[in-house]
C-alpha atoms as a PDB file:
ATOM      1  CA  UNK A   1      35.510 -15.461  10.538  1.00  0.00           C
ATOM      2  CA  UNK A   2      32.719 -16.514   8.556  1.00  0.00           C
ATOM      3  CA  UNK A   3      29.521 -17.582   9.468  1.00  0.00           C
ATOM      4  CA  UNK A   4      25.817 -18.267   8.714  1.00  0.00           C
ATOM      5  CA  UNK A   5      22.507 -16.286   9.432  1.00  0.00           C
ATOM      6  CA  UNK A   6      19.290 -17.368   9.379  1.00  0.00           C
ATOM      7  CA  UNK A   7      16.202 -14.748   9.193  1.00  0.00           C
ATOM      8  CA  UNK A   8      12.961 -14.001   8.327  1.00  0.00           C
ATOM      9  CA  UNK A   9      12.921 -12.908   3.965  1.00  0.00           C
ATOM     10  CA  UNK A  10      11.328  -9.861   5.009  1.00  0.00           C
ATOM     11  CA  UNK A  11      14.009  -8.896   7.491  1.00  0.00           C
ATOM     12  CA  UNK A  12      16.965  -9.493   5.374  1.00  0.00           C
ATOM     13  CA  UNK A  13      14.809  -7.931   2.578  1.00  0.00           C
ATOM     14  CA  UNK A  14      14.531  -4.634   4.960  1.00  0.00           C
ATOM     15  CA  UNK A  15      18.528  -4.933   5.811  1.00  0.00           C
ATOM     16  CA  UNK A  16      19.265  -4.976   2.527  1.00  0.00           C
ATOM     17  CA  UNK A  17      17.674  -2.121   1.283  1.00  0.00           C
ATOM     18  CA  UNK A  18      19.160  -0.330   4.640  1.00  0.00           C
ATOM     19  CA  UNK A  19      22.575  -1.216   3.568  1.00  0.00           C
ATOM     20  CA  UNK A  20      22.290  -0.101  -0.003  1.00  0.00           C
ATOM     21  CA  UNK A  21      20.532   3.110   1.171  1.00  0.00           C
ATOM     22  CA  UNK A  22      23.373   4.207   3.319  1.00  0.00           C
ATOM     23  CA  UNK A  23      26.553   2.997   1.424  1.00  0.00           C
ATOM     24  CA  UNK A  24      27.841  -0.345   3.041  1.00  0.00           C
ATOM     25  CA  UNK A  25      27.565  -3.989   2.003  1.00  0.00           C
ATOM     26  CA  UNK A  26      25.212  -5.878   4.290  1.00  0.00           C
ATOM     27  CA  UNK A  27      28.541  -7.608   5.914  1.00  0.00           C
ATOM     28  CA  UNK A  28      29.334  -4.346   7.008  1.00  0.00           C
ATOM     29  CA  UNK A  29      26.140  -3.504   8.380  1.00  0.00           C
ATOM     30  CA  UNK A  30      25.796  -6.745  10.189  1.00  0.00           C
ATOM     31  CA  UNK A  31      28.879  -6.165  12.019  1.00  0.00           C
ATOM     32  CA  UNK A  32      27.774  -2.237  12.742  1.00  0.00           C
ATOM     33  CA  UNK A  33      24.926  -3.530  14.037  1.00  0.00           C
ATOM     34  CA  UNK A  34      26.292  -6.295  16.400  1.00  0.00           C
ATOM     35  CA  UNK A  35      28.842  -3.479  17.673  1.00  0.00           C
ATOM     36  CA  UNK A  36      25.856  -1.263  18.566  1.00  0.00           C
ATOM     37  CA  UNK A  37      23.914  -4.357  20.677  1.00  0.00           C
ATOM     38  CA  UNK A  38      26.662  -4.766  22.085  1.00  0.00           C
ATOM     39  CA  UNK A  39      28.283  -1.624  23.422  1.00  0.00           C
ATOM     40  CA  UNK A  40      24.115  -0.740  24.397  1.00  0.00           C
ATOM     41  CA  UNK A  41      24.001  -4.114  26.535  1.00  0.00           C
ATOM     42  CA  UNK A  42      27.243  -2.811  27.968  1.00  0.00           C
ATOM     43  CA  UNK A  43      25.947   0.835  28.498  1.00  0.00           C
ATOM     44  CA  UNK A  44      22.595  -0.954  30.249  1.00  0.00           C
ATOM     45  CA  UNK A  45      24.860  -3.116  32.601  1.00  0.00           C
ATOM     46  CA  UNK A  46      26.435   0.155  33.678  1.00  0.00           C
ATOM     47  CA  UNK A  47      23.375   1.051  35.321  1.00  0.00           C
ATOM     48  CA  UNK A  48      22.112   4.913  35.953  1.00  0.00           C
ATOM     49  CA  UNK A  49      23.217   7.550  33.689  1.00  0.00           C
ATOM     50  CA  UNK A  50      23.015  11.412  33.676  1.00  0.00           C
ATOM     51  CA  UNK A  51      21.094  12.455  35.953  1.00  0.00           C
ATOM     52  CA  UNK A  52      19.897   9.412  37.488  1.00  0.00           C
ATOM     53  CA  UNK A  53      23.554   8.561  38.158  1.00  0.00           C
ATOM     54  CA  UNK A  54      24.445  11.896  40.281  1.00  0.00           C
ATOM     55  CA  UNK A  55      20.725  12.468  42.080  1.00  0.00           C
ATOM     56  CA  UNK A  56      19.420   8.904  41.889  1.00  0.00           C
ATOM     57  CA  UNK A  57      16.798   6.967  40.343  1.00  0.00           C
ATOM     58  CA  UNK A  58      13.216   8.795  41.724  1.00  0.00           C
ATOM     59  CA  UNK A  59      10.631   6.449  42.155  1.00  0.00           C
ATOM     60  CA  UNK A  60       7.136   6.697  40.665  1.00  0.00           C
ATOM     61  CA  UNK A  61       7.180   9.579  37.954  1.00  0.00           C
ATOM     62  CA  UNK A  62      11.316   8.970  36.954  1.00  0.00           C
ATOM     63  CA  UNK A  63      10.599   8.479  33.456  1.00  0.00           C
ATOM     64  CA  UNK A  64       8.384  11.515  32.837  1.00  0.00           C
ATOM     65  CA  UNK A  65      11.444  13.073  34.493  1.00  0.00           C
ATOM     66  CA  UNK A  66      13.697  11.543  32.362  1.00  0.00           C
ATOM     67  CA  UNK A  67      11.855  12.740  29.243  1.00  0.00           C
ATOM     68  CA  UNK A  68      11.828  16.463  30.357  1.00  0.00           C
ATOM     69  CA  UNK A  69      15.413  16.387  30.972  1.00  0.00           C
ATOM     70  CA  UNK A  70      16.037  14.591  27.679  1.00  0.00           C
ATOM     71  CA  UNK A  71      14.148  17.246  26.249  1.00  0.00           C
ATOM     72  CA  UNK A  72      15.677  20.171  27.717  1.00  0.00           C
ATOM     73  CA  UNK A  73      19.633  18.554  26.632  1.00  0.00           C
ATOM     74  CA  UNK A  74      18.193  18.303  23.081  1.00  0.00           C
ATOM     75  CA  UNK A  75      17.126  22.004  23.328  1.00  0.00           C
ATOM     76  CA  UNK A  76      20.561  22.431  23.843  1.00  0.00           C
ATOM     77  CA  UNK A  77      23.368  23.316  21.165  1.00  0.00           C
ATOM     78  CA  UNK A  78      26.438  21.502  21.704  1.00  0.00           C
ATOM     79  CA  UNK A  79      28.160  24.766  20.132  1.00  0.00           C
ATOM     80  CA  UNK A  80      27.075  26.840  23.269  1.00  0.00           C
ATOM     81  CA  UNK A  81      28.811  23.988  25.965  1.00  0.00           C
ATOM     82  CA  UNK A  82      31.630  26.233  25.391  1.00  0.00           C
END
């Protein structure tokens, strides 16, 4: 399907360049990028994840807890899961 975009010179200007840096034509990006709003829009309707999906959501200080046990999975290497 084919259709039309209209944006700002400076953001197409930025997409372009983006494209062309990584190796794909702009349609190609576009539709990489639609994909990725969309699956995240799914992801957020799913509600809770991690840990917040097996303990529950703490009130108050849940995203400074969130961001330590970000942290901590990053510290991890996915090599040593197994």
């Amino acid at each position: 399907m084919k259709t039309t975009l209209e944006m700002q010179d400076t953001l197409f200007r930025r997409m372009k360049a983006q494209a062309a840096s990584t190796g794909v034509s702009i349609r190609q990006f576009v539709t990489e990028a639609v994909e990725d709003k969309l699956a995240n829009r799914a992801r957020a309707r799913r509600g809770p994840s991690g840990w917040k999906r097996i303990f529950g959501a703490l009130p108050g200080s849940a995203k400074e807890i969130d961001r330590a046990v970000q942290a901590e999975f990053e510290r991890i290497d996915p090599a040593d899961w197994r």
